[in-house]
Protein backbone atom coordinates (compact mmCIF):
# COMPACT_ATOMS: atom_id res chain seq x y z
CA UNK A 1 10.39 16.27 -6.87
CA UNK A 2 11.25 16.31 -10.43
CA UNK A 3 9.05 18.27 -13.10
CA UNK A 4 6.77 15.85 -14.76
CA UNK A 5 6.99 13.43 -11.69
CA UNK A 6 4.27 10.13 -12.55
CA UNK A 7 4.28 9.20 -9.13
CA UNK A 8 1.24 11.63 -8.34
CA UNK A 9 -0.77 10.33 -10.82
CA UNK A 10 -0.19 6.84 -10.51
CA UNK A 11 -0.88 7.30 -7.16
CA UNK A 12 -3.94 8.46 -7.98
CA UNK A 13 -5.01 5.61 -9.98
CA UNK A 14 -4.32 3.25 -7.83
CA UNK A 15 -5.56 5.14 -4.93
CA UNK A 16 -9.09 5.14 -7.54
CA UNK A 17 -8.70 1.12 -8.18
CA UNK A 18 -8.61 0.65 -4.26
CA UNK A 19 -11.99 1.57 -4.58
CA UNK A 20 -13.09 -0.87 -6.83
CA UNK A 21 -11.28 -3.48 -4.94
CA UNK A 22 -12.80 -2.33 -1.39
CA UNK A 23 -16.39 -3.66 -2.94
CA UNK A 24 -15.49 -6.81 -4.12
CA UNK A 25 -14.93 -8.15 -0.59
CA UNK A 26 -19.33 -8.00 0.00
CA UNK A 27 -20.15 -8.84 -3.77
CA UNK A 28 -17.85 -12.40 -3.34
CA UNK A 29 -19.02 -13.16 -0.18
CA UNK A 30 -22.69 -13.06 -1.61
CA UNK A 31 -21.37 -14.74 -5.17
CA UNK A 32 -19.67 -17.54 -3.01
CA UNK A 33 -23.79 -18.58 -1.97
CA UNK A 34 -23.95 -19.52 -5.88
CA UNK A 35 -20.83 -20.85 -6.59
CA UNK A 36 -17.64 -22.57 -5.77
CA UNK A 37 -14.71 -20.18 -5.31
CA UNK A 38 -12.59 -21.96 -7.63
CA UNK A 39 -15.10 -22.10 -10.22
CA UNK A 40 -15.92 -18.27 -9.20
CA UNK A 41 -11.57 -18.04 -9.37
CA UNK A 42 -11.82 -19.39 -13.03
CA UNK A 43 -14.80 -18.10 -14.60
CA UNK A 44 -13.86 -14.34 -13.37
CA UNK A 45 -10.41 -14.33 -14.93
CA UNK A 46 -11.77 -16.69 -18.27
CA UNK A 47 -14.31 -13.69 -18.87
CA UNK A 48 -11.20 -11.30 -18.16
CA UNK A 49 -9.06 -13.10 -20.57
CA UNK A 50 -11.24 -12.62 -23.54
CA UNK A 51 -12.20 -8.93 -22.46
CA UNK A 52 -8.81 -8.05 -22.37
CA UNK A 53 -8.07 -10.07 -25.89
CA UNK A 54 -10.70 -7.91 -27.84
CA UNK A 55 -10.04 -4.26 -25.97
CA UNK A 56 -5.77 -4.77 -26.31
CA UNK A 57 -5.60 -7.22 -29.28
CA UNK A 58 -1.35 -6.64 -28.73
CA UNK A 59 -1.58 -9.00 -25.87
CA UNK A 60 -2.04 -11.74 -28.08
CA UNK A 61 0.90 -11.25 -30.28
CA UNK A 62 4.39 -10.99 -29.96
CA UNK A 63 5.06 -12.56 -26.94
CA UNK A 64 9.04 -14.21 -25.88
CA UNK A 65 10.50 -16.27 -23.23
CA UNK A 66 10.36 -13.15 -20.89
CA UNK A 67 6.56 -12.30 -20.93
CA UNK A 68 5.69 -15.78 -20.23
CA UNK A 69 7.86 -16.37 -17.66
CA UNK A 70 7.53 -13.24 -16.07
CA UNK A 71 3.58 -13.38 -16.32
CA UNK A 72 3.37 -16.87 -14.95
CA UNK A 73 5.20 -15.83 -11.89
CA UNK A 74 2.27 -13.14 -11.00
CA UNK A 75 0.07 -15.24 -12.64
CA UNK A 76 0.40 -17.82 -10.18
CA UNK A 77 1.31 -15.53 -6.88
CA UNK A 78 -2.43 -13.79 -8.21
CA UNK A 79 -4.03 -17.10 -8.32
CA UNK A 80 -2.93 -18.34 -5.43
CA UNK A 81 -3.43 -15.44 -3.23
CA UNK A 82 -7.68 -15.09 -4.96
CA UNK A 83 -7.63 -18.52 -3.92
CA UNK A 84 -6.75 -18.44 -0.56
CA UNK A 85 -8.79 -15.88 0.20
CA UNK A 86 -11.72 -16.62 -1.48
CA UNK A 87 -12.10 -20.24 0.07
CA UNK A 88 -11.46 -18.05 3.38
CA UNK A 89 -14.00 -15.81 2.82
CA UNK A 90 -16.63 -19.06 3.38
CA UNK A 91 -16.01 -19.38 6.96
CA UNK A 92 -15.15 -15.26 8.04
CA UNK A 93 -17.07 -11.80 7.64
CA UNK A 94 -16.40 -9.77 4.90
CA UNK A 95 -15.12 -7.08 6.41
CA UNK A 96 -12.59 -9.46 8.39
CA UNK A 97 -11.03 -10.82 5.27
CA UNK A 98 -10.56 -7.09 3.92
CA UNK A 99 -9.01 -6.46 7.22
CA UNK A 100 -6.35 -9.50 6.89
CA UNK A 101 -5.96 -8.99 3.61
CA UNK A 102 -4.60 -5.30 4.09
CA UNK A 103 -1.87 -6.77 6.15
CA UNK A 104 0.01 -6.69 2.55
CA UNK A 105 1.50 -3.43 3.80
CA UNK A 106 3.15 -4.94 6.91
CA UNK A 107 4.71 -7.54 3.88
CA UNK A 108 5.62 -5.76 1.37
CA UNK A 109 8.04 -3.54 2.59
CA UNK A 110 9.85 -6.60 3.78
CA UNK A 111 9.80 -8.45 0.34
CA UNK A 112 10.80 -5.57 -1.33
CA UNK A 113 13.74 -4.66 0.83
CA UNK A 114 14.30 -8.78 0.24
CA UNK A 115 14.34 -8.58 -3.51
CA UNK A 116 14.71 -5.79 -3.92
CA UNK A 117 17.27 -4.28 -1.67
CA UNK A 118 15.67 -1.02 -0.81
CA UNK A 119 14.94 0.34 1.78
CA UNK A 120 11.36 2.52 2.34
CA UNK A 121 11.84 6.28 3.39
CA UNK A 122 11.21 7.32 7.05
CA UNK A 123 7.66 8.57 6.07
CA UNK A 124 6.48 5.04 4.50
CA UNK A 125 7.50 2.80 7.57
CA UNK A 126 5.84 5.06 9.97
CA UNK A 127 2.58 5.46 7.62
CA UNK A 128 2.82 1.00 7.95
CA UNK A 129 3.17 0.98 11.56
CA UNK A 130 -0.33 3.17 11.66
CA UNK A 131 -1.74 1.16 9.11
CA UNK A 132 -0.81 -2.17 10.75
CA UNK A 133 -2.43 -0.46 14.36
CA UNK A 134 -5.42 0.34 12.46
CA UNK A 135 -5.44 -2.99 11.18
CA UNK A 136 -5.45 -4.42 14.29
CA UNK A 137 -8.20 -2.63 15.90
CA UNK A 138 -10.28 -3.21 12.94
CA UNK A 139 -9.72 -6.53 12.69
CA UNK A 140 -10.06 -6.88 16.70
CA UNK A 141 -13.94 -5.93 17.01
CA UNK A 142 -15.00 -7.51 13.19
CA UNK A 143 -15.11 -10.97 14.34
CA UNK A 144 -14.88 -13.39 17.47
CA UNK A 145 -11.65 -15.28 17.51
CA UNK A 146 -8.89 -16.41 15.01
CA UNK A 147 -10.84 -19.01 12.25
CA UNK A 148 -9.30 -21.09 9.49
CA UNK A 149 -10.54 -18.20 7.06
CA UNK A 150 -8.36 -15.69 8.74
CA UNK A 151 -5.49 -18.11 8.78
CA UNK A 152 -5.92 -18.32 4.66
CA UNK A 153 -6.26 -14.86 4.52
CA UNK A 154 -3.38 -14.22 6.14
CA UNK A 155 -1.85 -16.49 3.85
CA UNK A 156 -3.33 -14.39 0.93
CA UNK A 157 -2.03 -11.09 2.22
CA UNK A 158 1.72 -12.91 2.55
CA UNK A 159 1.57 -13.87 -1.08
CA UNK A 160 -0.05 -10.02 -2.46
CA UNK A 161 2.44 -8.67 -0.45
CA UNK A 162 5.49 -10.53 -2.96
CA UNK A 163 2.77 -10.28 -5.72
CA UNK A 164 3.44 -5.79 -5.38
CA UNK A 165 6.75 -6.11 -5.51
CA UNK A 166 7.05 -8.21 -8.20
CA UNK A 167 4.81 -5.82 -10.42
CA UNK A 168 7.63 -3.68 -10.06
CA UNK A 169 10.31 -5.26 -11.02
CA UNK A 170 8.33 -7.28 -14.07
CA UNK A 171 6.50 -4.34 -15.51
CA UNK A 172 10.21 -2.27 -15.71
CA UNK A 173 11.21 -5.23 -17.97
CA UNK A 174 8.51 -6.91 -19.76
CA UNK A 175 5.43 -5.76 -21.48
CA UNK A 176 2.82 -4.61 -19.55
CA UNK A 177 -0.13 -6.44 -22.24
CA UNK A 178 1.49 -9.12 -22.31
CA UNK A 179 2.18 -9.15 -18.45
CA UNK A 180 -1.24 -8.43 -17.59
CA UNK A 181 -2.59 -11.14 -20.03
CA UNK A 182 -0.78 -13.93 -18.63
CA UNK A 183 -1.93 -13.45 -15.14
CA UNK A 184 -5.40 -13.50 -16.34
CA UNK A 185 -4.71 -16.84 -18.37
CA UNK A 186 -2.58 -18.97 -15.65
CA UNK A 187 -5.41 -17.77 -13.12
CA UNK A 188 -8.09 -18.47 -15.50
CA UNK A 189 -6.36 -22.20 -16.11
CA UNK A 190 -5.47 -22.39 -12.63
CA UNK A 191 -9.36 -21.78 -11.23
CA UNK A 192 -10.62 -24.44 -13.87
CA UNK A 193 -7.85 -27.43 -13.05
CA UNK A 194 -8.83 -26.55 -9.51
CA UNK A 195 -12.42 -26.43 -9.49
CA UNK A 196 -12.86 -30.17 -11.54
CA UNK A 197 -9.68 -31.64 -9.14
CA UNK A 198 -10.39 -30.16 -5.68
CA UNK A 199 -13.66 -29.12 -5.07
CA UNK A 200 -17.30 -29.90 -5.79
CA UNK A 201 -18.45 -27.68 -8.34
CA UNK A 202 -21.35 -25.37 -7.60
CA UNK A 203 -22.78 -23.26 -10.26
CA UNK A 204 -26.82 -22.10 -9.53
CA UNK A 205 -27.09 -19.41 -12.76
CA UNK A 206 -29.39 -16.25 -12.20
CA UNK A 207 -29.26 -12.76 -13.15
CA UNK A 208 -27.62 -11.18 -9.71
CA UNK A 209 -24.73 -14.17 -9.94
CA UNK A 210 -24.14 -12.98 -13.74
CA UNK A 211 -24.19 -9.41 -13.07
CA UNK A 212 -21.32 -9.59 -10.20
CA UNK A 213 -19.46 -12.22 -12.59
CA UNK A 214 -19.28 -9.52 -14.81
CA UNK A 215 -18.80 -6.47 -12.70
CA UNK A 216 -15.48 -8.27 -10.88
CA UNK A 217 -14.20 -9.54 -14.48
CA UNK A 218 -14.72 -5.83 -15.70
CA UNK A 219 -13.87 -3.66 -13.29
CA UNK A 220 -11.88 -5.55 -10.10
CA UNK A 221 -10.14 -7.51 -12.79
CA UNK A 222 -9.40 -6.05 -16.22
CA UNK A 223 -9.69 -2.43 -15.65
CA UNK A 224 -7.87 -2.40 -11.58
CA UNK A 225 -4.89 -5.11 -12.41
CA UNK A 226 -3.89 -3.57 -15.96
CA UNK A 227 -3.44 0.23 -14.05
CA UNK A 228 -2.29 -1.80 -11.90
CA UNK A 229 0.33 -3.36 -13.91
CA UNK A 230 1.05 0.18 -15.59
CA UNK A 231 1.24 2.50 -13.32
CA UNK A 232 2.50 0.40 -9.87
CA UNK A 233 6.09 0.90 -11.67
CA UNK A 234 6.07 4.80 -10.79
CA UNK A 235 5.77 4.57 -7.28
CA UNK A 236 7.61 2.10 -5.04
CA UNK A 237 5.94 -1.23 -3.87
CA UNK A 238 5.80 0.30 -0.17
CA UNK A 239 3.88 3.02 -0.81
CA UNK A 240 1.79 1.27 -3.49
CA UNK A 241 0.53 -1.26 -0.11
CA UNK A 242 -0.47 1.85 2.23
CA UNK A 243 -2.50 3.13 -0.73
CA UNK A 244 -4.26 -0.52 -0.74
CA UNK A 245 -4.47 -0.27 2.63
CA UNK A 246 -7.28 2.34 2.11
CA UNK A 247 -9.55 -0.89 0.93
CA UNK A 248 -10.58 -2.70 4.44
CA UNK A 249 -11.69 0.80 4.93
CA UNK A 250 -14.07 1.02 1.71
CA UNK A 251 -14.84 -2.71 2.49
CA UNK A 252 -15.88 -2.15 5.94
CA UNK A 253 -18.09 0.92 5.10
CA UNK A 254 -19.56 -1.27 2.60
CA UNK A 255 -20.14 -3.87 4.42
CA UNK A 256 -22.07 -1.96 6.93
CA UNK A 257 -24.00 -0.71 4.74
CA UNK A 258 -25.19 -3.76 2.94
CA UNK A 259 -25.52 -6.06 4.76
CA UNK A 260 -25.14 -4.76 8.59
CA UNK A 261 -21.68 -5.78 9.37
CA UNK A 262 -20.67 -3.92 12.53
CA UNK A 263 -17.24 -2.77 13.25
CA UNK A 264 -17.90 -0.66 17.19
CA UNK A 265 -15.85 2.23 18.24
CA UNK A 266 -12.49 0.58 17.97
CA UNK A 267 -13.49 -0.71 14.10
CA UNK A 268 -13.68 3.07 13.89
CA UNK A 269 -10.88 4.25 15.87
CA UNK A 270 -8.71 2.12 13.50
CA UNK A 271 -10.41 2.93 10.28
CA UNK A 272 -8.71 6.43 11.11
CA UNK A 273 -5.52 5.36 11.38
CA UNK A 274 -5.23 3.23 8.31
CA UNK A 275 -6.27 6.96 6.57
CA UNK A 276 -3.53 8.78 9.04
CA UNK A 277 -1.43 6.18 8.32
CA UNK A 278 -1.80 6.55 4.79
CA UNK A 279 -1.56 10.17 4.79
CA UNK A 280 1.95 10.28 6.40
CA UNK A 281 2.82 7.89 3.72
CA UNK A 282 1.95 10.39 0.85
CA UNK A 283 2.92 13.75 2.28
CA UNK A 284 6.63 11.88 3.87
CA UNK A 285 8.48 13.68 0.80
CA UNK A 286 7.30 17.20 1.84
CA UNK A 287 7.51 16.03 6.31
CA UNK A 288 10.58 14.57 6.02
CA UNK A 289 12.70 16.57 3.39
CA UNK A 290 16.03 17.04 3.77
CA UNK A 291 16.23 21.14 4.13
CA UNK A 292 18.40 22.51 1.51
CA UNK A 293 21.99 23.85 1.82
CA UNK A 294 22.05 27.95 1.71
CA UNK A 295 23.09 28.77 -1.89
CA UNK A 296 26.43 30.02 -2.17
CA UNK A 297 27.00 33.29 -4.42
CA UNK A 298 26.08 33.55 -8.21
C-alpha cells in the first residue's frame, strides 16, 4: 500500500456515514405517519439544497455542461432509488427495507465490472457472498413473505447499486460541489413534481415531524452524500457497498430498540456475517497479498 494511501480514511468516513444512514430507516418509517413520501422525498432534499447553498456558496457558481449533466444522472438514480424505497417502506418493517436495501453490494460489483470494466479483488467478492448470506438470513426472519414493499426495495437497491459506481466515475471528473448540489436539486424538483402529480399530499406539521425533517436533511443528506461524493472516489465502488452493508445492521439494532422490531436467532446469525463479511473485505489486501519475490543482491 502506498505511503499516504486515502483509501483508509475514506473508508473510514464512509464506514462513519453508514451510521447515520442505518437510523434513517426507523425515523422515515415514523415520518411517513405525517407525510407523503414524495412530499417527505422533496421537502428533505429542498431543505438540503439551501443548507448546502449557504455552508459551500461554490456550488452555486461556475457550473458547465459537465456538472449538470453529470449531477442529473445521480440526481435522478438518487431520486429514484429514495423513492422507491420510501413508498416501500409503507407496506414493510423497517428493518426489512434496510435488509433489501443492502442488497446494493450483490449489484454493485456487477455494474461496476459493467461500466466500468474492473474486476473486484478475491477478498471483496468473498466479503459479498457473506454479506449477501447475511442478508438473507436477516431478511428471512424480519418479515412474513415477499410484499410489494420488498419488491420496490429491491428495486431501490438495483438502482444505489449503479448510483456507487457512478460516484466514482463522476466525482474523478466533475466537481464534487457542484456534483453534490445537483443531486440535491433534481431530487428536490423531482419529490415536488411528484408529490402534486402522483400522490395525495399529506403534510400534518408538529414538532417531532420537523425535528426528523431536519435531522435527515442535515445529517443523512448534506453531511453523508457530500463525504460521500468526496471521498467514495478513493476506494473502489465494491468495497464502498460492503462498507454500506454495515447499515441493515445499525438499522436492525435500531429498530429493536425503538420500536420492538424482532429479528430471532437467524436475524442474528446473519447480522454476523454481514460484519465477517465486511471484515474480509477490508483486511483482503493484507489475506490475499501476493508474497514478495526474494530480493536479489545489492
Amino acid at each position: 500500500m502506498a505511503l499516504h494511501d486515502p483509501r483508509p480514511k475514506a473508508e473510514l468516513i464512509l464506514l462513519s456515514i453508514t451510521f447515520i444512514w442505518g437510523s434513517t430507516f426507523i425515523v422515515t418509517k415514523d415520518l411517513l405517519s405525517s407525510v407523503s413520501p414524495f412530499a417527505y422525498i422533496g421537502l428533505r432534499f429542498a431543505l438540503a439544497t439551501l443548507l448546502f447553498g449557504l455552508v459551500r456558496p461554490s456550488s452555486v457558481r461556475g457550473w458547465d455542461r459537465a456538472s449538470i449533466r453529470d449531477g442529473v444522472v445521480l440526481g435522478s438514480l438518487l431520486f429514484a432509488g429514495f423513492g422507491l424505497q420510501t413508498v416501500g417502506l409503507q407496506t414493510t418493517t423497517a428493518s426489512k427495507s434496510a435488509f433489501i436495501t443492502g442488497m446494493m453490494v450483490v449489484f454493485t460489483p456487477l455494474w461496476q465490472v459493467t461500466i466500468e470494466r474492473r474486476w473486484p479483488k478475491l477478498g471483496t467478492w468473498i466479503g459479498v457472498a457473506l454479506v449477501s448470506v447475511g442478508l438473507y438470513y436477516l431478511t428471512s426472519p424480519a418479515g412474513s413473505g415477499f410484499v410489494l414493499g420488498d419488491l420496490l426495495t429491491l428495486g431501490c437497491a438495483l438502482l444505489f447499486g449503479l448510483y456507487i459506481v457512478l460516484v466514482d466515475v463522476f466525482s474523478k471528473r466533475t466537481d464534487v460541489a457542484h456534483l453534490t448540489m445537483a443531486q440535491f436539486v433534481v431530487a428536490a424538483f423531482g419529490g415536488g413534481i411528484a408529490a402534486l402529480t402522483s400522490e395525495q399530499v399529506v403534510l400534518r406539521w408538529s414538532g417531532a415531524m420537523a425535528l426528523e425533517i431536519v435531522y435527515l436533511a442535515i445529517f443523512a443528506t448534506v453531511i453523508a452524500l457530500w463525504l460521500q461524493t468526496t471521498y467514495q472516489r478513493f476506494t473502489t465502488p465494491a468495497r464502498s457497498a460492503v462498507i454500506f452493508s454495515l447499515e441493515p445492521v445499525i438499522a436492525a439494532v435500531l429498530a429493536y430498540l425503538v420500536v420492538g422490531e424482532r429479528l430471532g436467532a437467524l436475524g442474528v446469525l446473519g447480522g454476523g456475517l454481514i460484519l465477517v463479511g465486511l471484515l474480509v473485505s477490508e483486511l483482503s489486501d493484507v489475506v490475499f497479498r501476493p508474497k514478495a519475490s526474494a530480493p536479489g543482491p545489492s
